[in-house]
N, C-alpha and C. Protein backbone atom coordinates (compact mmCIF):
# COMPACT_ATOMS: atom_id res chain seq x y z
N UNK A 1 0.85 -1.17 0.00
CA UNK A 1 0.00 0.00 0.00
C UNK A 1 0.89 1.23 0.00
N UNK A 2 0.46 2.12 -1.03
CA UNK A 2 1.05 3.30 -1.01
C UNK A 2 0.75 4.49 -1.40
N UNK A 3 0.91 5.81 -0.40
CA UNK A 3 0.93 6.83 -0.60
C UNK A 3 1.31 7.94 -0.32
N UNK A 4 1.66 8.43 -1.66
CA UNK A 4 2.59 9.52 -2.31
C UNK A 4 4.06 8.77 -1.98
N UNK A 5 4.92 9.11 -0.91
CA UNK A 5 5.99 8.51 -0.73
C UNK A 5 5.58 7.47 0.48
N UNK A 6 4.52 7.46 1.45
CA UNK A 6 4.62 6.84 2.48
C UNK A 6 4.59 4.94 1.87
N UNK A 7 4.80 4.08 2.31
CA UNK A 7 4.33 2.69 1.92
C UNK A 7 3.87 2.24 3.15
N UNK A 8 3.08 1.37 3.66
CA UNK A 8 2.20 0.78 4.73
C UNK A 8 1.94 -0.73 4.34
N UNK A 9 2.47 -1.08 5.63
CA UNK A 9 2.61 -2.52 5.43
C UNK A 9 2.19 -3.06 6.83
N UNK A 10 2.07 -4.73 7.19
CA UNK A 10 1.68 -5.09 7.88
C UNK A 10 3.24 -5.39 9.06
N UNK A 11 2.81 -5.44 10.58
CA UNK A 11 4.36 -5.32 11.45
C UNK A 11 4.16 -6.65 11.67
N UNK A 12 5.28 -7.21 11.36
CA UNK A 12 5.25 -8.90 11.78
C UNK A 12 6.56 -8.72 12.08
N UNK A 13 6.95 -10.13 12.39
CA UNK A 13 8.27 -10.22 13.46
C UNK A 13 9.67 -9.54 12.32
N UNK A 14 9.34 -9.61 11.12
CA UNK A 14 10.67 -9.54 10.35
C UNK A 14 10.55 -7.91 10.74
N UNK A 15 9.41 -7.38 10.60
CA UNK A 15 9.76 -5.81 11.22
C UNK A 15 9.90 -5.70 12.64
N UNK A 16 10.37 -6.09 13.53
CA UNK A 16 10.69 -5.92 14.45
C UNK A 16 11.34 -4.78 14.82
N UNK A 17 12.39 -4.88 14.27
CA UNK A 17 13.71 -4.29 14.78
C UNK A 17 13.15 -2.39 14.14
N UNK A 18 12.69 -2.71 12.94
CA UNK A 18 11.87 -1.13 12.46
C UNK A 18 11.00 -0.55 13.63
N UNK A 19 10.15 -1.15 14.10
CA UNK A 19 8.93 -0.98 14.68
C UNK A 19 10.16 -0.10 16.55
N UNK A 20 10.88 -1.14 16.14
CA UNK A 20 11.72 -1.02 17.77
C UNK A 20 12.90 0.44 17.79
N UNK A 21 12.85 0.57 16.39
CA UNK A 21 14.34 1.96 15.72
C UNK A 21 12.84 3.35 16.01
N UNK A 22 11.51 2.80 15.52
CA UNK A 22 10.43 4.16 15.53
C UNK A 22 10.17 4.74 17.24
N UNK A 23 10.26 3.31 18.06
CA UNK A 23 9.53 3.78 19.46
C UNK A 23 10.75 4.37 20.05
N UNK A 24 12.17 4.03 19.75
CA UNK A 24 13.22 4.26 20.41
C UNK A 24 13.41 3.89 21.82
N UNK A 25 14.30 4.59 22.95
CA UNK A 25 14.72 3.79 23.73
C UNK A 25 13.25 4.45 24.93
N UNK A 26 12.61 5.39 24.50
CA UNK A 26 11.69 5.80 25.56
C UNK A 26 10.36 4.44 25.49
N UNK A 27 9.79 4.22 24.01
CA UNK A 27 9.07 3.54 24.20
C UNK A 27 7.92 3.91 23.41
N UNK A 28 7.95 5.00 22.78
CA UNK A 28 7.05 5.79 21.62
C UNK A 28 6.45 6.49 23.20
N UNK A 29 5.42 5.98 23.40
CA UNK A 29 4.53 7.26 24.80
C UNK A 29 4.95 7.26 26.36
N UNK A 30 6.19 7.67 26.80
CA UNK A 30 6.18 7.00 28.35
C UNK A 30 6.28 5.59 28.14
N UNK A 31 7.23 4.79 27.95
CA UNK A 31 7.65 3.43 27.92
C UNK A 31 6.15 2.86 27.52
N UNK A 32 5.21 3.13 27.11
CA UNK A 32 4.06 2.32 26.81
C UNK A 32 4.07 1.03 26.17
N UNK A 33 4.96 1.16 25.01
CA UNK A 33 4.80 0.36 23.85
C UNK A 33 3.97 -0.39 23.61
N UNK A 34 2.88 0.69 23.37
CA UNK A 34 1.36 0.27 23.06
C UNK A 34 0.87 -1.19 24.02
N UNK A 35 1.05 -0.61 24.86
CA UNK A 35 0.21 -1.73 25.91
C UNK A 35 -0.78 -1.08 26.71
N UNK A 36 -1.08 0.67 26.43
CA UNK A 36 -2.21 1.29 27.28
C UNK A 36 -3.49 0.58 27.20
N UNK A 37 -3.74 0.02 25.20
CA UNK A 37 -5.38 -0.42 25.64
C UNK A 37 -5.63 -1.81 25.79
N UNK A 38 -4.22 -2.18 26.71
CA UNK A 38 -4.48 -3.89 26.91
C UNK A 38 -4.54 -3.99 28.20
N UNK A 39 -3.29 -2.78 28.75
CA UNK A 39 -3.74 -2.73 30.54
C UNK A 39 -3.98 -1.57 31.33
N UNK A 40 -4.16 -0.59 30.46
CA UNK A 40 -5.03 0.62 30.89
C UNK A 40 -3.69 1.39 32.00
N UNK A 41 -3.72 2.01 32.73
CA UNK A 41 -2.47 2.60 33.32
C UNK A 41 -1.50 2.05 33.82
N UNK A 42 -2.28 0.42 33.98
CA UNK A 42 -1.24 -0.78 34.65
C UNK A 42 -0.01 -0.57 33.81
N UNK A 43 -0.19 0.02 32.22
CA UNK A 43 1.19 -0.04 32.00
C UNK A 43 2.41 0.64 32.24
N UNK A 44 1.55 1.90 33.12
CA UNK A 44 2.97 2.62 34.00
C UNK A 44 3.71 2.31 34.72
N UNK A 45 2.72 1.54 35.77
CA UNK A 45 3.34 0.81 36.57
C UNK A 45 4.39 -0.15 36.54
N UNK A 46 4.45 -0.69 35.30
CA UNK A 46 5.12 -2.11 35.16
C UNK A 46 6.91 -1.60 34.23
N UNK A 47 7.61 -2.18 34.30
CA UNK A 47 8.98 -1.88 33.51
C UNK A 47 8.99 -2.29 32.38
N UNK A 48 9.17 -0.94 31.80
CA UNK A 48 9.41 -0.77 30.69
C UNK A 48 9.80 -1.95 29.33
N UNK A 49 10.85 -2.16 30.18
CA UNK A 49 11.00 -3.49 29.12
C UNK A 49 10.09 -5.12 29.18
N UNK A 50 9.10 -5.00 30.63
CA UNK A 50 8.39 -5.89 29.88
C UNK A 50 7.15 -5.13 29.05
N UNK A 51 6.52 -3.93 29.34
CA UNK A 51 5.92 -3.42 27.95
C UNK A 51 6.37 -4.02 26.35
N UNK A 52 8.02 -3.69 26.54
CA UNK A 52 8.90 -3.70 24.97
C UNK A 52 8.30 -5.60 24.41
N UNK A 53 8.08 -6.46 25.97
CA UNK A 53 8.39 -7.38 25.75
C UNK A 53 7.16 -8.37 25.27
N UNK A 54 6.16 -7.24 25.88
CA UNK A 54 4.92 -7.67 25.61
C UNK A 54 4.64 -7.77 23.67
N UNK A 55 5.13 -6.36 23.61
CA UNK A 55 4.59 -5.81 21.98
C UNK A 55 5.66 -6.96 21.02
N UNK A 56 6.15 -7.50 21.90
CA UNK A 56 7.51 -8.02 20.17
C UNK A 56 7.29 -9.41 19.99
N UNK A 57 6.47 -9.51 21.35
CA UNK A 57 5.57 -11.38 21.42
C UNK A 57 4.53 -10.92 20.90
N UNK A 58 3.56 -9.64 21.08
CA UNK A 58 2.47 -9.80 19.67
C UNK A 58 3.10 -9.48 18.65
N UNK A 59 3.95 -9.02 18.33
CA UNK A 59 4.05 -8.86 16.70
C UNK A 59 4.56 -10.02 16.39
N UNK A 60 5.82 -10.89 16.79
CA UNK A 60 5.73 -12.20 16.79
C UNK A 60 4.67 -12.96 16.48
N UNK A 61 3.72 -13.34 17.42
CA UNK A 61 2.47 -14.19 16.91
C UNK A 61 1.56 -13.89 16.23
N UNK A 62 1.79 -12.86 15.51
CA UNK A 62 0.82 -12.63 14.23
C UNK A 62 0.42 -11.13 14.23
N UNK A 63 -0.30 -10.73 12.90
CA UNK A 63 -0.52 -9.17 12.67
C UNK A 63 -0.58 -8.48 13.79
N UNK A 64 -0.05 -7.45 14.73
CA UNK A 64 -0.66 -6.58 15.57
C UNK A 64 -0.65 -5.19 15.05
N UNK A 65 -0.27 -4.61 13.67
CA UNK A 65 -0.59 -3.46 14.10
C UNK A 65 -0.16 -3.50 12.38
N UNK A 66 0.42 -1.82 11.74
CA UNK A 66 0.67 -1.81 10.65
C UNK A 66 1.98 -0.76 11.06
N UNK A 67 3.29 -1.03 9.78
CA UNK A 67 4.02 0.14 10.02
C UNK A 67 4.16 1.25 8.79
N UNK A 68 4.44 2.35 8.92
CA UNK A 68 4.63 3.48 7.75
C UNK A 68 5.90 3.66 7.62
N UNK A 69 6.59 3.94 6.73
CA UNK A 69 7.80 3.51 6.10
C UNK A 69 7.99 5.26 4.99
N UNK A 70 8.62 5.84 5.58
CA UNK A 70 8.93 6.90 4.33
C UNK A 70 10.49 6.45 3.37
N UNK A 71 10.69 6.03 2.41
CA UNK A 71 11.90 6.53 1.90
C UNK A 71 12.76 5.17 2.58
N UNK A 72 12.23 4.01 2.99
CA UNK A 72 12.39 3.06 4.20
C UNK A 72 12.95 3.62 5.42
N UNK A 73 12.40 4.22 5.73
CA UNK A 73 12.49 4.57 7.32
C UNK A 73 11.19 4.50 7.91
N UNK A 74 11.64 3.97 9.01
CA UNK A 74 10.03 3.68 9.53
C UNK A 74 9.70 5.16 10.72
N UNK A 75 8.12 5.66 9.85
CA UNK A 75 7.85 6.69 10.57
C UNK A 75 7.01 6.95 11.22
N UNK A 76 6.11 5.38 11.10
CA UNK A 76 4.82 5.65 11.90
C UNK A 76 4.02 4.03 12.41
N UNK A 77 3.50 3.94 13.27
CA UNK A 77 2.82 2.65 14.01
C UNK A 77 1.46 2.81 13.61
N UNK A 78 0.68 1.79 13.62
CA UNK A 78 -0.87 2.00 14.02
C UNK A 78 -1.38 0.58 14.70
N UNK A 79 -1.67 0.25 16.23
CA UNK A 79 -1.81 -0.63 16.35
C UNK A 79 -3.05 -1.31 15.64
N UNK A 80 -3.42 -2.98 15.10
CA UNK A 80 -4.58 -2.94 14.69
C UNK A 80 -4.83 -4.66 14.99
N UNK A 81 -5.54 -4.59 15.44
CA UNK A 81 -5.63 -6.17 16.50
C UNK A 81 -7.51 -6.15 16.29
N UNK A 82 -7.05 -7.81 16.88
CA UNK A 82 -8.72 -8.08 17.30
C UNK A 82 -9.18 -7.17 18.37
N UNK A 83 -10.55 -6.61 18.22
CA UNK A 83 -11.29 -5.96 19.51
C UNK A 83 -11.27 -6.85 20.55
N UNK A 84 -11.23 -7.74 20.92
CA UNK A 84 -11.48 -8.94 21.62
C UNK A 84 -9.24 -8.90 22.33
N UNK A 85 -8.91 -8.37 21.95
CA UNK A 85 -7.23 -8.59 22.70
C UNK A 85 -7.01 -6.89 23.55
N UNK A 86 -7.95 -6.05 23.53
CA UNK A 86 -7.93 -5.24 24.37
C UNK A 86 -8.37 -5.27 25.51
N UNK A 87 -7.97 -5.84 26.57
CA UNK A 87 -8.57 -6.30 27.83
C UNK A 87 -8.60 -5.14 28.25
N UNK A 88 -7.96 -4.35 28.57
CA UNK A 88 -8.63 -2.94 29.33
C UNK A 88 -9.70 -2.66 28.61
N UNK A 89 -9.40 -2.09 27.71
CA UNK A 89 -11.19 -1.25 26.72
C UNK A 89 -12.22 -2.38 27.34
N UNK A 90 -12.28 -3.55 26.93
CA UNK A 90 -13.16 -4.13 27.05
C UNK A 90 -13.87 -4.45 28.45
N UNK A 91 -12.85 -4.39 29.87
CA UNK A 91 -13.68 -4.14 31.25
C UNK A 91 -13.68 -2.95 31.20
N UNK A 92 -13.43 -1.78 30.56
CA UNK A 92 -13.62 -0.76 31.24
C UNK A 92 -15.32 -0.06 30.31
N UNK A 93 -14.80 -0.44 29.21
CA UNK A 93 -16.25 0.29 28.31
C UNK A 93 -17.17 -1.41 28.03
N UNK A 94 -17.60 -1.85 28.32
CA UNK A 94 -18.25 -3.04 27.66
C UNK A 94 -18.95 -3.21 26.84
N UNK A 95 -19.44 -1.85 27.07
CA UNK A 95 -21.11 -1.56 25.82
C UNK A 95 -20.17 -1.59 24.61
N UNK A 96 -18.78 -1.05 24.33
CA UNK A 96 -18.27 -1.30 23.12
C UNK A 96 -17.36 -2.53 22.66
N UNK A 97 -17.71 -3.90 23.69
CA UNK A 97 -17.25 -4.58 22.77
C UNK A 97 -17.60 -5.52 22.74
N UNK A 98 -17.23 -6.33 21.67
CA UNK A 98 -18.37 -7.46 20.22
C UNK A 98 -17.03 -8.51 20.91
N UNK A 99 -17.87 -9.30 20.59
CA UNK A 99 -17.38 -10.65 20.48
C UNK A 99 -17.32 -11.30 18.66
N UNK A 100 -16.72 -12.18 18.82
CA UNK A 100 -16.08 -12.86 17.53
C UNK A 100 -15.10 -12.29 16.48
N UNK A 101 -14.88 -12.43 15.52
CA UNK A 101 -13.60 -11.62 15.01
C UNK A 101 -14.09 -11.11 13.54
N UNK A 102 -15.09 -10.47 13.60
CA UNK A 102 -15.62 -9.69 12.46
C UNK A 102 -15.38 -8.04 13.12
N UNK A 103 -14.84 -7.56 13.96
CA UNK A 103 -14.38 -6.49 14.36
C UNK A 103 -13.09 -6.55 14.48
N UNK A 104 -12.53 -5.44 14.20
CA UNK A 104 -11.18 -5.41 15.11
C UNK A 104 -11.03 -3.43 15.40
N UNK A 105 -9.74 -3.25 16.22
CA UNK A 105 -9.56 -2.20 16.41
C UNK A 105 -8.68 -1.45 16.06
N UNK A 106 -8.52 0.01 15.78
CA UNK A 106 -7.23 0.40 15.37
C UNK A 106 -7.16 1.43 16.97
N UNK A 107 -6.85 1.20 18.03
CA UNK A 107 -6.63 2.43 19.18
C UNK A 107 -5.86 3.15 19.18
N UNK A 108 -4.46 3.06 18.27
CA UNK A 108 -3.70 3.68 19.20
C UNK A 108 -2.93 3.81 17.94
N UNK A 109 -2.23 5.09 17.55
CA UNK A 109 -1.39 5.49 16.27
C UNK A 109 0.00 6.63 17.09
N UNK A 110 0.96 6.21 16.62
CA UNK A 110 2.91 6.48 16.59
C UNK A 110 3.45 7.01 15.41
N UNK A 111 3.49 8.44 15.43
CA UNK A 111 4.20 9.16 14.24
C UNK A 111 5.37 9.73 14.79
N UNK A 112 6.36 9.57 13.92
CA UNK A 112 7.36 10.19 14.48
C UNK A 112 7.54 11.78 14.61
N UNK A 113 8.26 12.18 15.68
CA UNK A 113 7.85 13.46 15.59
C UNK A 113 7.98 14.54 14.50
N UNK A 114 9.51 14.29 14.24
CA UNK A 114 9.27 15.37 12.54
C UNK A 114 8.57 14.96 11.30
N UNK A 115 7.86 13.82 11.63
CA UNK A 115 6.94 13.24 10.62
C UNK A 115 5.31 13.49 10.83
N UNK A 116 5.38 14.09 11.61
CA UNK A 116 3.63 14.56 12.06
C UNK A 116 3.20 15.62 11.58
N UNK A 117 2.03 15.52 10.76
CA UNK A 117 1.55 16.25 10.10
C UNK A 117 1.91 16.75 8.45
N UNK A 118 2.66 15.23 8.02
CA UNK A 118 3.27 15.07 6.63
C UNK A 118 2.01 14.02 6.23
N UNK A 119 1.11 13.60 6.78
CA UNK A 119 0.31 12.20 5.85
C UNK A 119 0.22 11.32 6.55
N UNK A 120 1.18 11.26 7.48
CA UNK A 120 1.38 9.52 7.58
C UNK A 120 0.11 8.76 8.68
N UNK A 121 -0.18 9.59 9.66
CA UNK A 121 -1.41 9.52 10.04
C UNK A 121 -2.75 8.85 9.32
N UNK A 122 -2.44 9.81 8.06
CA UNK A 122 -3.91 9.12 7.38
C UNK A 122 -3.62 8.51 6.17
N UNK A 123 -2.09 8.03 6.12
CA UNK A 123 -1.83 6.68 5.49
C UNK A 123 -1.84 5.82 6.09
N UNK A 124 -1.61 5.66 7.53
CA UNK A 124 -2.08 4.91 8.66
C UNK A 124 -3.52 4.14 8.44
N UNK A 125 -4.28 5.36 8.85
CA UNK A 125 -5.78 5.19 8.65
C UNK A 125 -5.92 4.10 7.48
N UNK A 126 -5.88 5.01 6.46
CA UNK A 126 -5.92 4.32 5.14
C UNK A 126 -5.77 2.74 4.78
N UNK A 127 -4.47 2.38 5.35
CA UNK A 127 -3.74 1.14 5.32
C UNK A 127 -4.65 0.26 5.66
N UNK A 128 -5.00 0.33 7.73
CA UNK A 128 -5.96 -0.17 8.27
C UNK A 128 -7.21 -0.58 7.94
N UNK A 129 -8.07 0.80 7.05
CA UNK A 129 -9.16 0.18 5.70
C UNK A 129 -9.30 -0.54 5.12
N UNK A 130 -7.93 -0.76 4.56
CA UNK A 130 -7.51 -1.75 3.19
C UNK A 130 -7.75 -2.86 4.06
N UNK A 131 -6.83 -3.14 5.38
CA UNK A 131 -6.83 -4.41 5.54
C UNK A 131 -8.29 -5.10 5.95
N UNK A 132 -9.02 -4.27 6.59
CA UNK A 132 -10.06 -4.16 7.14
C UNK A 132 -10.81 -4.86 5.82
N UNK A 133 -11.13 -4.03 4.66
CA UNK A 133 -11.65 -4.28 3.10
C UNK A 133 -11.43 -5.71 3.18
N UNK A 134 -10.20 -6.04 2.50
CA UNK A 134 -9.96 -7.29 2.19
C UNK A 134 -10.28 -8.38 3.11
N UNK A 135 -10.22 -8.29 4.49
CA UNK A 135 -10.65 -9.10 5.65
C UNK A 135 -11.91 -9.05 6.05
N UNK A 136 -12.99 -8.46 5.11
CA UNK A 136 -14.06 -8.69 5.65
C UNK A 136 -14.00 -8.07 6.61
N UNK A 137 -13.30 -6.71 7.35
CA UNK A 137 -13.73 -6.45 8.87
C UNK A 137 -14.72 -5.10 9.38
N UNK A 138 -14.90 -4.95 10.66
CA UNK A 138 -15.80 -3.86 10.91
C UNK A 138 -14.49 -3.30 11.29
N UNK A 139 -13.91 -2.29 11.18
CA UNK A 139 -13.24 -1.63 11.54
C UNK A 139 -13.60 -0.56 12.90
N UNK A 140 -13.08 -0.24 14.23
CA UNK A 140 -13.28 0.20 15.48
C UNK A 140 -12.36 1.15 16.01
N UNK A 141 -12.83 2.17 16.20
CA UNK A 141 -11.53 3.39 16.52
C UNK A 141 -11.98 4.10 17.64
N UNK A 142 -10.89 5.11 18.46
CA UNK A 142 -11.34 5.67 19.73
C UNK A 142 -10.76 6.74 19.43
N UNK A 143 -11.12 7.85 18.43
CA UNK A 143 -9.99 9.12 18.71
C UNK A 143 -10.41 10.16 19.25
N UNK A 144 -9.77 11.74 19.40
CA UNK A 144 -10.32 12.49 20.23
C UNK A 144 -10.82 13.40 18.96
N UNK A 145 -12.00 14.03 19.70
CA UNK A 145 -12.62 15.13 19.00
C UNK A 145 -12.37 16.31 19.43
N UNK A 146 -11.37 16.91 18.91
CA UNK A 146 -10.93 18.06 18.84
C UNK A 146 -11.51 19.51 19.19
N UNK A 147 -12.74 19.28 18.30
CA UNK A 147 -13.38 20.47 19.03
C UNK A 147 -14.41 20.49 20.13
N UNK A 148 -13.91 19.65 21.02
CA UNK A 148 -14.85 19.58 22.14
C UNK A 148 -13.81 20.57 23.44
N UNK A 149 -14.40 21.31 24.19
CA UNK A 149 -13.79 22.12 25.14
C UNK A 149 -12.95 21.51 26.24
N UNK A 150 -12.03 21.72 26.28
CA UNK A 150 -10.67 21.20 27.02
C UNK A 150 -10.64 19.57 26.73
N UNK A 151 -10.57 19.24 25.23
CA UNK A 151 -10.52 17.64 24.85
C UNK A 151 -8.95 17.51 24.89
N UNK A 152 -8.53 16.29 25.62
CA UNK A 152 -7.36 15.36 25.67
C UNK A 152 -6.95 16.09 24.38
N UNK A 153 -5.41 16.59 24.98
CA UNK A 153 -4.23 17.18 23.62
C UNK A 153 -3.48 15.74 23.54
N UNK A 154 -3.78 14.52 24.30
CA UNK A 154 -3.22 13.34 23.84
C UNK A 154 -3.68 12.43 22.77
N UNK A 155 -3.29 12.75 21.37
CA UNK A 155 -3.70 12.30 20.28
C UNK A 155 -3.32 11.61 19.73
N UNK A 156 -2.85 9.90 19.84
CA UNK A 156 -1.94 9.24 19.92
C UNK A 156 -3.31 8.03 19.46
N UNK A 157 -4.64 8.53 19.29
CA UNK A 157 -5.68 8.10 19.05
C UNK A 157 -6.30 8.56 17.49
N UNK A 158 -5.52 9.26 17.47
CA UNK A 158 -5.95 9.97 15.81
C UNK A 158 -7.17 11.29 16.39
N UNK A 159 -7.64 11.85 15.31
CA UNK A 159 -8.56 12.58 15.63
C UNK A 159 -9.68 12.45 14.75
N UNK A 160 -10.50 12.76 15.30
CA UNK A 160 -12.35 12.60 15.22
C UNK A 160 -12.30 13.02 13.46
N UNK A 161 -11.81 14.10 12.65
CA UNK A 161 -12.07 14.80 11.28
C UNK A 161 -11.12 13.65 10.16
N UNK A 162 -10.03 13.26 11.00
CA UNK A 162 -9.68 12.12 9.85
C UNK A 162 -10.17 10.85 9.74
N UNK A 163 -11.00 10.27 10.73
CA UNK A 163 -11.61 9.33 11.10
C UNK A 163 -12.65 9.45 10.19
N UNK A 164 -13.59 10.50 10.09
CA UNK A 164 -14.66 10.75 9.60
C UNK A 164 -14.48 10.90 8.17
N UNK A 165 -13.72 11.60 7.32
CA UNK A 165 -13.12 11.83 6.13
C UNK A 165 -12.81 10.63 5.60
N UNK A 166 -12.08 9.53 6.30
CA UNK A 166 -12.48 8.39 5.66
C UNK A 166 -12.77 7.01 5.40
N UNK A 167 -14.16 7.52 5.81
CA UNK A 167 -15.40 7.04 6.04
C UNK A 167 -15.99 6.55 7.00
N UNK A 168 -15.13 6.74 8.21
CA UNK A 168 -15.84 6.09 9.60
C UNK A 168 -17.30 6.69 10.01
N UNK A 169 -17.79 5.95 10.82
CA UNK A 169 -19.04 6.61 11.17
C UNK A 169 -19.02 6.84 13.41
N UNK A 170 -19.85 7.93 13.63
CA UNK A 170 -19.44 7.94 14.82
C UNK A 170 -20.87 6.83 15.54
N UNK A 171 -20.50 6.24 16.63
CA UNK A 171 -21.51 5.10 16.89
C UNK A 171 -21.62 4.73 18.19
N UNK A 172 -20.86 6.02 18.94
CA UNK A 172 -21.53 6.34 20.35
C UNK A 172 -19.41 6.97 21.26
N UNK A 173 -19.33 7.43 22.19
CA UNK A 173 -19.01 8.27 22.71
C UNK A 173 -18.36 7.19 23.90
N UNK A 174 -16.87 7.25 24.42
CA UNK A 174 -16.21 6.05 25.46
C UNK A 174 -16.36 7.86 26.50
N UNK A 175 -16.11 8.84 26.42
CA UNK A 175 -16.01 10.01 26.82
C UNK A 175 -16.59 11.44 26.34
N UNK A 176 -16.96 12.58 26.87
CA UNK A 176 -17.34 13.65 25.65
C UNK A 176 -16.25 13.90 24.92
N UNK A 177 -14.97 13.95 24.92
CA UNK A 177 -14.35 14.10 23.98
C UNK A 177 -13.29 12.81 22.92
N UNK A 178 -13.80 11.32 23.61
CA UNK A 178 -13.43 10.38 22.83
C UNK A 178 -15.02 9.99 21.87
N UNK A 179 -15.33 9.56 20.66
CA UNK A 179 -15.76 8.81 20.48
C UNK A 179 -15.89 7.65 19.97
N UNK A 180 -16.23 6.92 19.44
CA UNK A 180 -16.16 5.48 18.86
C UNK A 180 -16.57 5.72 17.88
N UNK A 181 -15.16 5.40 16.71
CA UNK A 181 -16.00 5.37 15.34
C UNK A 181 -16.10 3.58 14.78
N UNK A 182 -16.36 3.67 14.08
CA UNK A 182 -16.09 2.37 13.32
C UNK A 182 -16.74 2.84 11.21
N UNK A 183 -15.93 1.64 10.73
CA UNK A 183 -15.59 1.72 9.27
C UNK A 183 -16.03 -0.01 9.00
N UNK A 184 -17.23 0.49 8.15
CA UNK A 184 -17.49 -0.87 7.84
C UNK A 184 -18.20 -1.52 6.35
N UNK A 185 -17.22 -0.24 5.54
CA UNK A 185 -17.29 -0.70 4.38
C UNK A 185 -18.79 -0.47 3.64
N UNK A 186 -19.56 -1.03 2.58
CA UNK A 186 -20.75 -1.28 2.02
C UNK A 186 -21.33 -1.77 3.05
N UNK A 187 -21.32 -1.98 3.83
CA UNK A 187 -22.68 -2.27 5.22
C UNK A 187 -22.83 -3.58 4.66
N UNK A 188 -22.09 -4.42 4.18
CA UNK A 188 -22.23 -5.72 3.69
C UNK A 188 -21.24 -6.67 4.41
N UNK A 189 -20.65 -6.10 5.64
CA UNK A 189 -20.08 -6.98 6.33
C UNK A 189 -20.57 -7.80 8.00
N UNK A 190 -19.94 -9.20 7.79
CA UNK A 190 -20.99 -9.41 9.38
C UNK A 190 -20.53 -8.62 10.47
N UNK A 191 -21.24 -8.70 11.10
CA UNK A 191 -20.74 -8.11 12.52
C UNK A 191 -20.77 -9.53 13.95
């Protein structure tokens, strides 16, 4: 998948070491390495490197996320997993989540910093569609809506206008300024 210069591809173990050169030695957010929407703040608590250690055993055992690649440099993450492997989201919001694997989620997006606000965001997005398309999936997102009054400047979720642009629909609210979109194609997919 590609656009303009970005290419977007799926992170499996051979990208490892890319995925590990983008988060650097902090961890992309506060040592997170995308483990916020699996254990919700538990992942502050815990060291760092088992976060690192968590994310490189999912990308190991199969698709977890997608990476963006400018020029081959890797410049951007998007995690994208089954809805069903977010154990936090799922005790904490329940009303939003489905069982079986005709959903999945994209929560959580990693641009590098001098790369933000070049595309790669919504080649991100984009990518995630595709795979979504071809997989038959409902596609599930949590980003912030921007123009809501004092909304989370932590946007590491994407935001509500690129979500919508293309083609998500909004389908209820985790917060007033998070909501839940989801992308589900010709309305011809199961749920």
């Amino acid at each position: 998948m590609v656009d303009d210069d970005i290419e977007v591809c799926p992170a499996d173990a051979s990208r490892w070491d890319s995925l590990a050169e983008l988060f650097g030695r902090a961890g992309a957010s506060n040592g997170c390495w995308c483990q916020y929407w699996i254990l919700g703040a538990g992942y502050h608590r815990r060291d760092r490197a088992s976060n690192r250690a968590d994310l490189k055993a999912e990308i190991s055992s199969g698709m977890a996320g997608l990476l963006a690649f400018r020029q081959g440099r890797p410049v951007g993450w998007a995690r994208v997993c089954e809805r069903d492997e977010l154990g936090w989201l799922s005790e904490r919001f329940p009303k939003y989540h489905f069982s079986g694997t005709s959903v999945i989620a994209l929560p959580c997006l990693y641009v590098r910093p001098p790369d933000r606000g070049t595309g790669v965001m919504t080649a991100l997005v984009s990518g995630a569609v595709d795979w979504a398309r071809v997989h038959r999936k409902v596609l599930q997102a949590y980003p912030i809506d921007p123009s809501v009054e004092r909304a989370s400047r932590n946007r590491f979720t994407g935001v509500l206008p690129s979500f919508l642009a293309a083609g998500f629909t909004e389908v209820g609210r985790l917060a007033t300024d998070r909501p839940v979109v989801e992308w589900a194609g010709t309305g011809d997919l199961d749920r």
